[in-house]
Protein backbone atom coordinates (compact mmCIF):
# COMPACT_ATOMS: atom_id res chain seq x y z
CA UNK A 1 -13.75 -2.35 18.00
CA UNK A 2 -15.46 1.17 18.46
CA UNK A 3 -19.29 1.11 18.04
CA UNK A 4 -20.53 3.36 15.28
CA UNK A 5 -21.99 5.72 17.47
CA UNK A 6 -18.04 6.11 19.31
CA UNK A 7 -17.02 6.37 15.44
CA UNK A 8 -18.97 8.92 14.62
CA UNK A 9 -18.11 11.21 18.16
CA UNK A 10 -14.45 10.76 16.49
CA UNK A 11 -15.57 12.04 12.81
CA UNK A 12 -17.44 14.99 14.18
CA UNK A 13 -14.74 15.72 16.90
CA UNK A 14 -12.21 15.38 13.75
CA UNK A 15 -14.04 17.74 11.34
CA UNK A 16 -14.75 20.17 14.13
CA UNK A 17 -10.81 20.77 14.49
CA UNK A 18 -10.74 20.61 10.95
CA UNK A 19 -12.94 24.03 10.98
CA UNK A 20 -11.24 25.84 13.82
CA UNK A 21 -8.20 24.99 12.58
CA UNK A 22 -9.10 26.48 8.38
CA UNK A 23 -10.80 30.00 10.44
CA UNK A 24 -8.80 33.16 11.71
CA UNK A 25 -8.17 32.33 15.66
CA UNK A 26 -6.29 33.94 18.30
CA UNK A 27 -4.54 30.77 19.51
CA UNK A 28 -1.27 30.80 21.70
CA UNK A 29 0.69 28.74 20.35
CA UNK A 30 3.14 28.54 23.38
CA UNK A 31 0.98 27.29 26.25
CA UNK A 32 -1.49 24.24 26.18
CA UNK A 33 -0.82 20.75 24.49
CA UNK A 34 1.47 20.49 21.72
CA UNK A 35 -0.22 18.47 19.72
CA UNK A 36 -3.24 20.58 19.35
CA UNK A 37 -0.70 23.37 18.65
CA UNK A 38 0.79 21.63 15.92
CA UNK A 39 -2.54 20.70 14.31
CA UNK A 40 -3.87 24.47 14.38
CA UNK A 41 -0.72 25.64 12.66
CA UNK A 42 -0.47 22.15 10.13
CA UNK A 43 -3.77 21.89 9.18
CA UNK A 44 -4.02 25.31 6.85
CA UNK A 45 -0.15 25.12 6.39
CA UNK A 46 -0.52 21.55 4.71
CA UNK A 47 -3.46 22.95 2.91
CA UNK A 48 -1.88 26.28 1.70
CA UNK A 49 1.22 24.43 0.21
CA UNK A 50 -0.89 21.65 -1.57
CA UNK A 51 -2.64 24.82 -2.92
CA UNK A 52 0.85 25.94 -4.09
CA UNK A 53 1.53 22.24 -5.77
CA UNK A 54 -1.93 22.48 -7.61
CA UNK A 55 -0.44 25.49 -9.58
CA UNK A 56 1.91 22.67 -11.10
CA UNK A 57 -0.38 20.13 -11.63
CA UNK A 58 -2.82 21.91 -13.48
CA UNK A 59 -0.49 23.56 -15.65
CA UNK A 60 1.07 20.41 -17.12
CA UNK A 61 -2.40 18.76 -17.01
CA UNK A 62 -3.89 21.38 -19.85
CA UNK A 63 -0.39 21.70 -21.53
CA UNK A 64 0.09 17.76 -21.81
CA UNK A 65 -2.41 18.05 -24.42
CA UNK A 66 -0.37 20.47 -26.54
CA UNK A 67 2.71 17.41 -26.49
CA UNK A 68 5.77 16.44 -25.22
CA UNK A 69 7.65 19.34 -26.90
CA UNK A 70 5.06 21.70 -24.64
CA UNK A 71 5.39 19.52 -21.62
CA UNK A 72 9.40 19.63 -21.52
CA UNK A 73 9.49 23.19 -22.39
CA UNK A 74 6.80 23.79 -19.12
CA UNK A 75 9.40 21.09 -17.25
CA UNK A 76 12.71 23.19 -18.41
CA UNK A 77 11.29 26.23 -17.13
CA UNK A 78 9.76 25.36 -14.04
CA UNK A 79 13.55 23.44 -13.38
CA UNK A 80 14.87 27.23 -13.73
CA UNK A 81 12.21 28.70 -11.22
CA UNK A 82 13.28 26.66 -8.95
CA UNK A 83 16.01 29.39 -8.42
CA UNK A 84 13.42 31.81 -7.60
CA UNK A 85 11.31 29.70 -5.56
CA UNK A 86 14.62 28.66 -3.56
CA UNK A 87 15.33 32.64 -3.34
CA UNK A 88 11.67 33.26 -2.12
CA UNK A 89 11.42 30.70 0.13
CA UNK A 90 14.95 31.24 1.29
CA UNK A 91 14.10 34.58 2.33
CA UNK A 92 10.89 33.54 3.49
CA UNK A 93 12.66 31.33 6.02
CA UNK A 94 14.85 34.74 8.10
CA UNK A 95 10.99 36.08 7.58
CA UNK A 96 9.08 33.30 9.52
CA UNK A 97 12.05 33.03 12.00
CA UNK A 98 12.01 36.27 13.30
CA UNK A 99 8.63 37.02 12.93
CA UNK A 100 7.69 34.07 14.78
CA UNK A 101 10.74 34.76 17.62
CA UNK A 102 8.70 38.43 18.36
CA UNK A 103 5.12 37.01 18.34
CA UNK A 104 6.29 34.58 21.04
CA UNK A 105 7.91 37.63 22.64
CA UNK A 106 4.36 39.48 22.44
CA UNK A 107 6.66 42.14 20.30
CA UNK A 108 4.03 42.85 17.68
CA UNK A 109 5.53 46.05 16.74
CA UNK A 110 9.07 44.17 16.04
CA UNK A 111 6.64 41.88 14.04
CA UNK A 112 5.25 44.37 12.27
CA UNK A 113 8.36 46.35 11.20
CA UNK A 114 9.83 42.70 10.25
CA UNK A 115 7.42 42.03 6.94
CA UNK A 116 7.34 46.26 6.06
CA UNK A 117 11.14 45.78 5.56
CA UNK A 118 10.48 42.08 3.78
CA UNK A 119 7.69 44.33 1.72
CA UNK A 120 11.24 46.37 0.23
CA UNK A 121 13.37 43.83 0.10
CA UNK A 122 10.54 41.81 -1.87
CA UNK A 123 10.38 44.45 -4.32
CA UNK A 124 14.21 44.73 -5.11
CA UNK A 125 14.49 41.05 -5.74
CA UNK A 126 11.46 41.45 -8.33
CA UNK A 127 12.59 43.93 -10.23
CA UNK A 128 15.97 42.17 -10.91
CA UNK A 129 14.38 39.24 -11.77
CA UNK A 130 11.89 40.43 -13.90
CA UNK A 131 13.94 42.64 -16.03
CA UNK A 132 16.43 39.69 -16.76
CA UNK A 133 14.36 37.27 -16.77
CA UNK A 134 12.30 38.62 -19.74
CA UNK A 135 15.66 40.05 -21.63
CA UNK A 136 17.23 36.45 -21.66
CA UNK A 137 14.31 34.06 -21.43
CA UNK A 138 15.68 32.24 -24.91
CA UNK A 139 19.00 31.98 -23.66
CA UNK A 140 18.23 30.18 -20.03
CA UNK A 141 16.47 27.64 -22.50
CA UNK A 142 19.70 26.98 -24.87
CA UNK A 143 21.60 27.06 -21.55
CA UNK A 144 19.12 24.17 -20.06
CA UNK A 145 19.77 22.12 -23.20
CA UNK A 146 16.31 22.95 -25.20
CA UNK A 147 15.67 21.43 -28.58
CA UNK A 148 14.90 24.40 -31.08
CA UNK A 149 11.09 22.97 -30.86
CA UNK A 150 11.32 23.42 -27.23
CA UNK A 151 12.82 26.55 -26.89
CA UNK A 152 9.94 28.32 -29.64
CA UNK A 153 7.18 26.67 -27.56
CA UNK A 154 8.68 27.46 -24.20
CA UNK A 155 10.43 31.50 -24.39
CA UNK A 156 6.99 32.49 -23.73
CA UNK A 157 6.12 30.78 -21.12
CA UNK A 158 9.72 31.39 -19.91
CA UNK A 159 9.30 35.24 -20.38
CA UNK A 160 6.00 35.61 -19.06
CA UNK A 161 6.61 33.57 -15.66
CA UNK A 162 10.26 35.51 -14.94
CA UNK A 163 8.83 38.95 -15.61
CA UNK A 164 5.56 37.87 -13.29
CA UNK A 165 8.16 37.46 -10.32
CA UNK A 166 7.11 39.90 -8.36
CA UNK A 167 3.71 37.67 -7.60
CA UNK A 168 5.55 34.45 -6.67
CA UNK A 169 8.24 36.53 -4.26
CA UNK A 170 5.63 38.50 -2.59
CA UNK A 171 3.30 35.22 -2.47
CA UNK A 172 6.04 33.36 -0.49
CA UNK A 173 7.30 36.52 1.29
CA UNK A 174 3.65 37.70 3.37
CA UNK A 175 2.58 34.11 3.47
CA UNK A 176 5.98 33.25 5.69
CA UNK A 177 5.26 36.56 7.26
CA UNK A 178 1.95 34.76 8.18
CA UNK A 179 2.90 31.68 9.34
CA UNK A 180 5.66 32.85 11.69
CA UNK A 181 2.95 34.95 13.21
CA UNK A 182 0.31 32.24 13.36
CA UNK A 183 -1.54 33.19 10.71
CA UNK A 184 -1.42 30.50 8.50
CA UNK A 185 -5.65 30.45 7.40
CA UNK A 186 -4.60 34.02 5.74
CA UNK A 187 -1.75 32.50 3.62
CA UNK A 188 -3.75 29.10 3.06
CA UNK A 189 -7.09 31.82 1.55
CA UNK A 190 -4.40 33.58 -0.63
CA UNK A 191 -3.58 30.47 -2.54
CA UNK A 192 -7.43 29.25 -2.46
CA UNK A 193 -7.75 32.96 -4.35
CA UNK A 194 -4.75 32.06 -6.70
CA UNK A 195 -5.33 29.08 -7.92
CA UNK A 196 -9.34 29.32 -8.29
CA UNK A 197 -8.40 32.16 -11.02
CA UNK A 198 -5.69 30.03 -12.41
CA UNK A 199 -8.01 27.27 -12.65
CA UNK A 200 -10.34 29.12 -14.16
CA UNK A 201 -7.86 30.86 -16.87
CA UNK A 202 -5.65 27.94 -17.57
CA UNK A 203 -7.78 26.15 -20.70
CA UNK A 204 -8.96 29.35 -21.62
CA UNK A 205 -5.96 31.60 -22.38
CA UNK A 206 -4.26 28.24 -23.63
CA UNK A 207 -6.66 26.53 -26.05
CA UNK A 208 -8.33 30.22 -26.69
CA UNK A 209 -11.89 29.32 -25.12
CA UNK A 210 -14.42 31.69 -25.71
CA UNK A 211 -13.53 35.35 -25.96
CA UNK A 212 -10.03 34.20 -24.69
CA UNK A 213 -6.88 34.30 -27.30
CA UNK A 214 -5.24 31.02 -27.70
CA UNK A 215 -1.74 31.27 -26.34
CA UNK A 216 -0.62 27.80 -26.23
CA UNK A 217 1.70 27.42 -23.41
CA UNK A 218 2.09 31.05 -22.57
CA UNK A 219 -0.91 31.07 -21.62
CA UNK A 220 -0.60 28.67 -19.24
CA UNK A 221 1.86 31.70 -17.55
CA UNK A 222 -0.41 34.33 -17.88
CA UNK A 223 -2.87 32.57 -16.21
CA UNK A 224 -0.81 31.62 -13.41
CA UNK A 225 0.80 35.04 -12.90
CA UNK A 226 -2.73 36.50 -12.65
CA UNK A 227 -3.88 34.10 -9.90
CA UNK A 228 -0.24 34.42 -8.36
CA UNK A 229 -0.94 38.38 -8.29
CA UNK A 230 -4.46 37.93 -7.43
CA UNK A 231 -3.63 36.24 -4.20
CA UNK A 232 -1.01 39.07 -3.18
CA UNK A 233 -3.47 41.69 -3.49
CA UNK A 234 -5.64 39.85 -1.19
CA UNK A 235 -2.29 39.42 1.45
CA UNK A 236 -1.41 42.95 1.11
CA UNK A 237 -5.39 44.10 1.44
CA UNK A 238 -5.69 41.52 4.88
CA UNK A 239 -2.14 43.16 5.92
CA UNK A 240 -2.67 46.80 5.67
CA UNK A 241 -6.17 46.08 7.66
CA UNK A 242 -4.31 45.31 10.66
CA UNK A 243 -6.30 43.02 11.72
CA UNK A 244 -4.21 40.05 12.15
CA UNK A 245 -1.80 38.95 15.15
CA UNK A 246 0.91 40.94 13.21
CA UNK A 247 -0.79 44.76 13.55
CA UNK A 248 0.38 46.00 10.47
CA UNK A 249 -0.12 49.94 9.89
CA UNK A 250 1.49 52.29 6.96
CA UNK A 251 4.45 53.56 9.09
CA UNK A 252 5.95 50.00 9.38
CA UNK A 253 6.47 50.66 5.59
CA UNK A 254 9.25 53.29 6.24
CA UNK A 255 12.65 51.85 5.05
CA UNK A 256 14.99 50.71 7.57
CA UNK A 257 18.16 49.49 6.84
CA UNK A 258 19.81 48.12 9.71
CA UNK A 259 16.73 45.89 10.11
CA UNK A 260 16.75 45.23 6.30
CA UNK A 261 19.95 44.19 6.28
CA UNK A 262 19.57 42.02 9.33
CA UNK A 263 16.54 40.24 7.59
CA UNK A 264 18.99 39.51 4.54
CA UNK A 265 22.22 38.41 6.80
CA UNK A 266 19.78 35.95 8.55
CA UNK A 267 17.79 34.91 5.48
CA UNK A 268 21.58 33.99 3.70
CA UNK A 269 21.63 30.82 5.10
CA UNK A 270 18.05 30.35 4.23
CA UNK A 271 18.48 31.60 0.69
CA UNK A 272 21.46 28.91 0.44
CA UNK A 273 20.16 25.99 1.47
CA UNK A 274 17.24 26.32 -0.91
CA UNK A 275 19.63 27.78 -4.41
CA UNK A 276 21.91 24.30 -3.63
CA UNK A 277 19.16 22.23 -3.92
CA UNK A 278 16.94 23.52 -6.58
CA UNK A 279 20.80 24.13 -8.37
CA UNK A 280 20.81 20.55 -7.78
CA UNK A 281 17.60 19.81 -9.42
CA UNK A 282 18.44 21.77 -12.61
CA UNK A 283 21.74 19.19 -12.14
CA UNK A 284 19.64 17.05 -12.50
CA UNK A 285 17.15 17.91 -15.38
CA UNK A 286 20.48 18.70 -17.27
CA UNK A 287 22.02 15.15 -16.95
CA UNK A 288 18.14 14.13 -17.29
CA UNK A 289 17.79 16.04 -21.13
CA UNK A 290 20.92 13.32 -22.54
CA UNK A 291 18.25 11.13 -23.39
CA UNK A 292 16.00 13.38 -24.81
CA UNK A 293 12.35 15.63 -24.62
CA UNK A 294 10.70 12.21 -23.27
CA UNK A 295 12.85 11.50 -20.23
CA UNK A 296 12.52 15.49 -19.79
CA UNK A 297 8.54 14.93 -19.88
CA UNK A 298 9.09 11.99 -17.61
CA UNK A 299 11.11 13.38 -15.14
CA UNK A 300 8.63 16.68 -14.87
CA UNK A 301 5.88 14.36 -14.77
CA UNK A 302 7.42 13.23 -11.97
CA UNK A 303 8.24 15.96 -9.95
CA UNK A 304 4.85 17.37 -10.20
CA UNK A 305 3.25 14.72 -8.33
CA UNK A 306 6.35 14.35 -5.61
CA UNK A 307 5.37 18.11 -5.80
CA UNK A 308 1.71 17.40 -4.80
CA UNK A 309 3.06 14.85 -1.84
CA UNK A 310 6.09 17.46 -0.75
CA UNK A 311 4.23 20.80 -0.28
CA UNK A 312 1.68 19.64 1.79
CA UNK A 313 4.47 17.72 4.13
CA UNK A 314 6.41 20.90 3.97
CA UNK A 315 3.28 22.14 5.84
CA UNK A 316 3.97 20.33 8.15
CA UNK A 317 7.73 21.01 8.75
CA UNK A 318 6.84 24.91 8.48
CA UNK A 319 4.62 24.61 11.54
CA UNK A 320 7.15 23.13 13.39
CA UNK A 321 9.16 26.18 12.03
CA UNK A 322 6.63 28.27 13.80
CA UNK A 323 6.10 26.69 16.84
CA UNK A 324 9.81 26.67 17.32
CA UNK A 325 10.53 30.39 16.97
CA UNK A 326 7.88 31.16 18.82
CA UNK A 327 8.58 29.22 21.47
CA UNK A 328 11.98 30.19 21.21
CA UNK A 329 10.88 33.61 21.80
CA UNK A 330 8.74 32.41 25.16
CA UNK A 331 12.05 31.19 26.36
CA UNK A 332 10.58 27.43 26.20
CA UNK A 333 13.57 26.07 24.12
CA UNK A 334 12.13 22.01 25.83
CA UNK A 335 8.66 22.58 24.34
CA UNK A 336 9.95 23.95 21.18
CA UNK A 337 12.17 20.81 20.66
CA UNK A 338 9.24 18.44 21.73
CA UNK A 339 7.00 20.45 18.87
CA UNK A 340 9.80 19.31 16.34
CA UNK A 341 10.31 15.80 16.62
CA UNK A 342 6.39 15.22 17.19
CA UNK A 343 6.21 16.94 13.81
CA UNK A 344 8.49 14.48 12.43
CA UNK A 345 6.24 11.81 13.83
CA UNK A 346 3.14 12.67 12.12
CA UNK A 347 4.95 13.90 8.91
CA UNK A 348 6.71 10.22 8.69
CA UNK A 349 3.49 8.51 9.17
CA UNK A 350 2.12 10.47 6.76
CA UNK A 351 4.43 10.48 3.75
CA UNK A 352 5.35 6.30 4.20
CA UNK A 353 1.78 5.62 3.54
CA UNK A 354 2.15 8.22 0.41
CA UNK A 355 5.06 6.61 -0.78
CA UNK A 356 3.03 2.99 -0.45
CA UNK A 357 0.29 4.13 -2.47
CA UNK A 358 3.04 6.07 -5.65
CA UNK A 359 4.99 2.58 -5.55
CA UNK A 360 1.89 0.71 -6.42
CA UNK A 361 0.39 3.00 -8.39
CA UNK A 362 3.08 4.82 -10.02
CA UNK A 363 2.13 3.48 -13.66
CA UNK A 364 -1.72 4.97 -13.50
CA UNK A 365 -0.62 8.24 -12.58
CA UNK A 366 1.66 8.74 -14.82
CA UNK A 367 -0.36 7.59 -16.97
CA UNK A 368 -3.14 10.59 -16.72
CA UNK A 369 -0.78 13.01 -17.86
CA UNK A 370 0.59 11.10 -21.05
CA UNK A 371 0.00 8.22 -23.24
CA UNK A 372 3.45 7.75 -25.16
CA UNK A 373 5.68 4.56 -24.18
CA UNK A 374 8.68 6.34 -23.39
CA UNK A 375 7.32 9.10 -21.47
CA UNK A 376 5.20 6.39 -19.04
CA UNK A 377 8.32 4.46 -18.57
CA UNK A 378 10.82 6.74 -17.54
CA UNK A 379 7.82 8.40 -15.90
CA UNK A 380 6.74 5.01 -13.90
CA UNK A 381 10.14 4.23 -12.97
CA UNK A 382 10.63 8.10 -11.59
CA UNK A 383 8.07 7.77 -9.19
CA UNK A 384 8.69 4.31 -7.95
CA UNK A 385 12.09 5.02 -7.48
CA UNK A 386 11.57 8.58 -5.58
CA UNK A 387 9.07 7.00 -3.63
CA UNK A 388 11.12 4.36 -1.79
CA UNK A 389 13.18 7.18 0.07
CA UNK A 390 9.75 9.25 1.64
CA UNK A 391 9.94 8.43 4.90
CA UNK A 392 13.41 9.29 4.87
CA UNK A 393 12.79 13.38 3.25
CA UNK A 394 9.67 13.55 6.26
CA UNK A 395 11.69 13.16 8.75
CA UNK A 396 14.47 15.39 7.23
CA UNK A 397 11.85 18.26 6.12
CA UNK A 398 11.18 18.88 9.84
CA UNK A 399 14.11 18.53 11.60
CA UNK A 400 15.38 21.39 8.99
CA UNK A 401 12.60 23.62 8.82
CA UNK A 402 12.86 23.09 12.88
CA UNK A 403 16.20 24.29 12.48
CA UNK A 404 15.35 27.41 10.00
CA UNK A 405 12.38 28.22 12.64
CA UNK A 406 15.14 28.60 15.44
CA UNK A 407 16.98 31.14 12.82
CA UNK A 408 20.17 28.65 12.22
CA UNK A 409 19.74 28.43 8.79
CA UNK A 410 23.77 27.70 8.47
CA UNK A 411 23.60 24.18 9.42
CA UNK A 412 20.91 23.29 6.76
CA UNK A 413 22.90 25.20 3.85
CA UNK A 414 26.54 23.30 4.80
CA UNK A 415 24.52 20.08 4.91
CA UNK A 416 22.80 20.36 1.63
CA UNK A 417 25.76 21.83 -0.11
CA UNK A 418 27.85 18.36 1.09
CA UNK A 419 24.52 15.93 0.43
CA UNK A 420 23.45 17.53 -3.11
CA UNK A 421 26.60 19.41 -5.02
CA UNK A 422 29.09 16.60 -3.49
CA UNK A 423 27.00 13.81 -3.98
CA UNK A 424 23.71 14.15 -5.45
CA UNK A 425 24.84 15.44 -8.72
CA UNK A 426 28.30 13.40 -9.12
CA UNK A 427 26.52 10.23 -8.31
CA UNK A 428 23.60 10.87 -10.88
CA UNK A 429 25.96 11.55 -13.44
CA UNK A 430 27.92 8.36 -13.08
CA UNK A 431 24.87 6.29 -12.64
CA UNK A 432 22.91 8.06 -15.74
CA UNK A 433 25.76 8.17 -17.95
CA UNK A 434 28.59 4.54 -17.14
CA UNK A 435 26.05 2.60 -15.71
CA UNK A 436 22.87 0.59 -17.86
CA UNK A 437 20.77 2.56 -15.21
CA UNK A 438 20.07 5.60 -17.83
CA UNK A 439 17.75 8.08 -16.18
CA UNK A 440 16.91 5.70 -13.15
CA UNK A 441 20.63 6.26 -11.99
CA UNK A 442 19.66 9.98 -11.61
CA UNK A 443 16.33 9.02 -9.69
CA UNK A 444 18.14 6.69 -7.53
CA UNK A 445 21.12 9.46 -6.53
CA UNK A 446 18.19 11.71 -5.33
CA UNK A 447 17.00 9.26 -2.92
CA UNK A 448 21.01 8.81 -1.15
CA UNK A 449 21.19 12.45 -1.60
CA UNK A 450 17.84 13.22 0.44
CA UNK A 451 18.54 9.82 3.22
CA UNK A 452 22.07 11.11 4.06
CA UNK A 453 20.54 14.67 4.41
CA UNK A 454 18.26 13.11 6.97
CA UNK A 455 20.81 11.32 9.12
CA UNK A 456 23.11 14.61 9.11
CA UNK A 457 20.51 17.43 10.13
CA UNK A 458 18.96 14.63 13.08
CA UNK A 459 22.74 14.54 14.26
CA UNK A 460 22.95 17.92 14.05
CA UNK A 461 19.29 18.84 15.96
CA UNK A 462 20.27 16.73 18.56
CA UNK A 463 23.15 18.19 19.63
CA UNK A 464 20.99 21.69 20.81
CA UNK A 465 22.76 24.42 19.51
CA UNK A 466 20.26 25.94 17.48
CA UNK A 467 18.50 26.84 21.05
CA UNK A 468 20.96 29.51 21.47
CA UNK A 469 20.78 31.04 18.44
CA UNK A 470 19.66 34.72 18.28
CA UNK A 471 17.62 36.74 15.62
């Protein structure tokens, strides 16, 4: 047993790293042990995408109070964002990949003229999205399956978050800009920024504190838009500085197709892989909304906590991202390989004790964001369910976002479309709807979905070909 003294050389050693790791450094990512590699990158990475889950927790926290009608309406809509989040991210992944491929090259320039063309491409995206997303905001509710109650609570919210799109593509966009460059305390103080304003805003543009209106669950979307936007000022004000490993200056901003276009062909994959499975959520929430606004409430109860667990995991899969491409791009294809399944490691040990501690107490939480019977059982059940398959996802959320880092985001969209439209969804509708399962047989499809995904992207990372793959 380790004296006190010993145990306290470990704490300050521990929150020491802890502090290098949160501040701006010029680390090189490519030489030295892996392991403090990984932690430099994971540390604010795992910290900048629980800051991205606490968007969704505090949201349905205020709006819980308004009902279920207001909760499922806040689900329904966040089930359709998922589109945009999968584009954004999707994106986000050709981004980091080549991004992170030229830092590890020392090709700052090719860095640089990477996120100006991300900059247009970020634009386009919002200003389709935005435009139809406020023009048929009542009709992607009816579509979703919305009670009348739920659709006059929800348009707003609906409305408001769609036509804000421009702050959660750009917010995703820079930060994966960031993190393939090594950046990652930049994107992790953008969200800090974010959600301290939505924070802040949330009770008081939905209950009308103060000199606040009272917007009911809109406001809850105005408030986050404003952090969202908040936070991409700040990226664009740190970016046009130049001070980061990325040298950013105004001329990078001049169109260029041919590199535009290469971003896009690259990101497809990316863009894929993310649209099948968030497609696959809404699947989901759809065959979910048969039994009704309280197994909606449950099941987006639910997801914001797996939320909460995922993000910051993710984290941890996107700095294996980075540490791939850029070793990739130091022609150290080994190292980058032994980055990715030590990743896995940590991640697995991670999210099983996570998954221990939702089993258990699956019933309490739940139970903080809603005190009717139906809503805490479904709810309970959700989580317990989910939970059993975590070490499973950690694993696979590396290996893939290992994959993605090395710019073969192919693989990952061919394995999710056979694991989630062939098998996730089918299986969750027989289970919900000819088995006594109900809603549980929905839960319990996502967890065979997400295992087989596992097994098929290790098989696939083993056999190496992603090393050879050029962005």
């Amino acid at each position: 047993m380790k004296s006190t003294s010993e145990q306290q050389s470990v704490w300050r050693r521990g929150t020491a790293f802890v502090r290098e790791a949160v501040q701006d450094n010029d680390e090189d990512f490519t030489t030295g042990p892996i392991g403090r590699a990984l932690g430099m990158l994971a540390i604010p990475m795992m910290l900048e995408m629980a800051m991205e889950s606490i968007f969704a927790v505090v949201d349905i926290a205020f709006v819980s109070r308004l009902g279920t009608d207001a909760v499922a309406a806040v689900g329904i809509t966040e089930a359709l964002i998922t589109v945009l989040y999968g584009t954004a991210i999707g994106l986000g992944v050709g981004v980091t990949a080549m991004v992170s491929r030229r830092i590890g090259a020392n090709d700052t320039t090719g860095a640089a003229e990477v996120t100006g063309q991300a900059i247009w491409i970020g634009a386009f995206l919002s200003i389709v999205i935005g435009i139809a997303g406020v023009a048929y905001a009542r009709d992607l509710l009816e579509m979703m399956g919305a009670s009348e109650g739920v659709i006059e609570q929800g348009v707003g919210f609906t409305a408001v978050i769609l036509g804000g799109s421009v702050s959660i593509i750009y917010l995703f966009l820079l930060n994966a800009a960031f993190r393939g460059a090594g950046d990652a305390t930049v994107a992790l103080r953008s969200l800090w920024i974010a959600n301290g304003i939505n924070i802040v805003l949330d009770p008081c543009l939905i209950f009308g504190l103060g000199p606040f209106p009272e917007m009911g669950v809109t406001g809850a979307a105005v408030a986050t838009t404003i952090g969202r936007g908040t936070g991409v000022l700040y990226q664009l004000w740190y970016l046009m500085d130049g001070r980061g490993r990325i040298e950013f200056h105004i001329q990078y901003l001049k169109f260029n197709a041919p590199l535009a276009l290469r971003i896009v062909r690259i990101s497809l994959g990316g863009i894929g892989q993310f649209l099948i499975a968030t497609a696959s959520w809404i699947g989901v929430m759809r065959i979910v909304s048969i039994y009704g606004s309280a197994a909606i409430a449950a099941y987006t109860i639910a997801l914001r906590m797996m939320e909460f667990v995922f993000l910051p995991a993710w984290g941890l899969g996107n700095a294996a991202a980075t540490l791939v491409g850029q070793n990739l791009g130091a022609a150290q294809a080994e190292r980058a390989e032994k980055s990715a399944w030590k990743a896995a490691k940590y991640n697995a040990i991670f999210m099983s004790g996570t998954g221990v501690f939702l089993l258990i107490f699956a019933g309490f939480i739940t139970g903080l964001f809603t005190d009717e019977p139906d809503v805490l059982r479904w709810g309970t059940s959700c989580l317990q369910i989910l939970s059993i398959g975590f070490p499973m996802y950690a694993i696979g959320m590396v290996v893939v976002q290992a994959l993605n880092g090395a710019g073969d985001t192919t693989t990952p969209a061919i394995l999710n479309f056979i694991c989630f439209w062939l098998l996730q969804i089918p299986l969750a509708y027989f289970l919900a709807t000819k088995t006594p399962l109900q809603p549980n047989g929905a839960f319990i499809a996502i967890v065979v979905a997400e295992s087989l995904l596992t097994v098929l992207a290790v098989i696939m990372f083993r056999k190496g070909t992603w090393k050879l793959q050029t962005v």
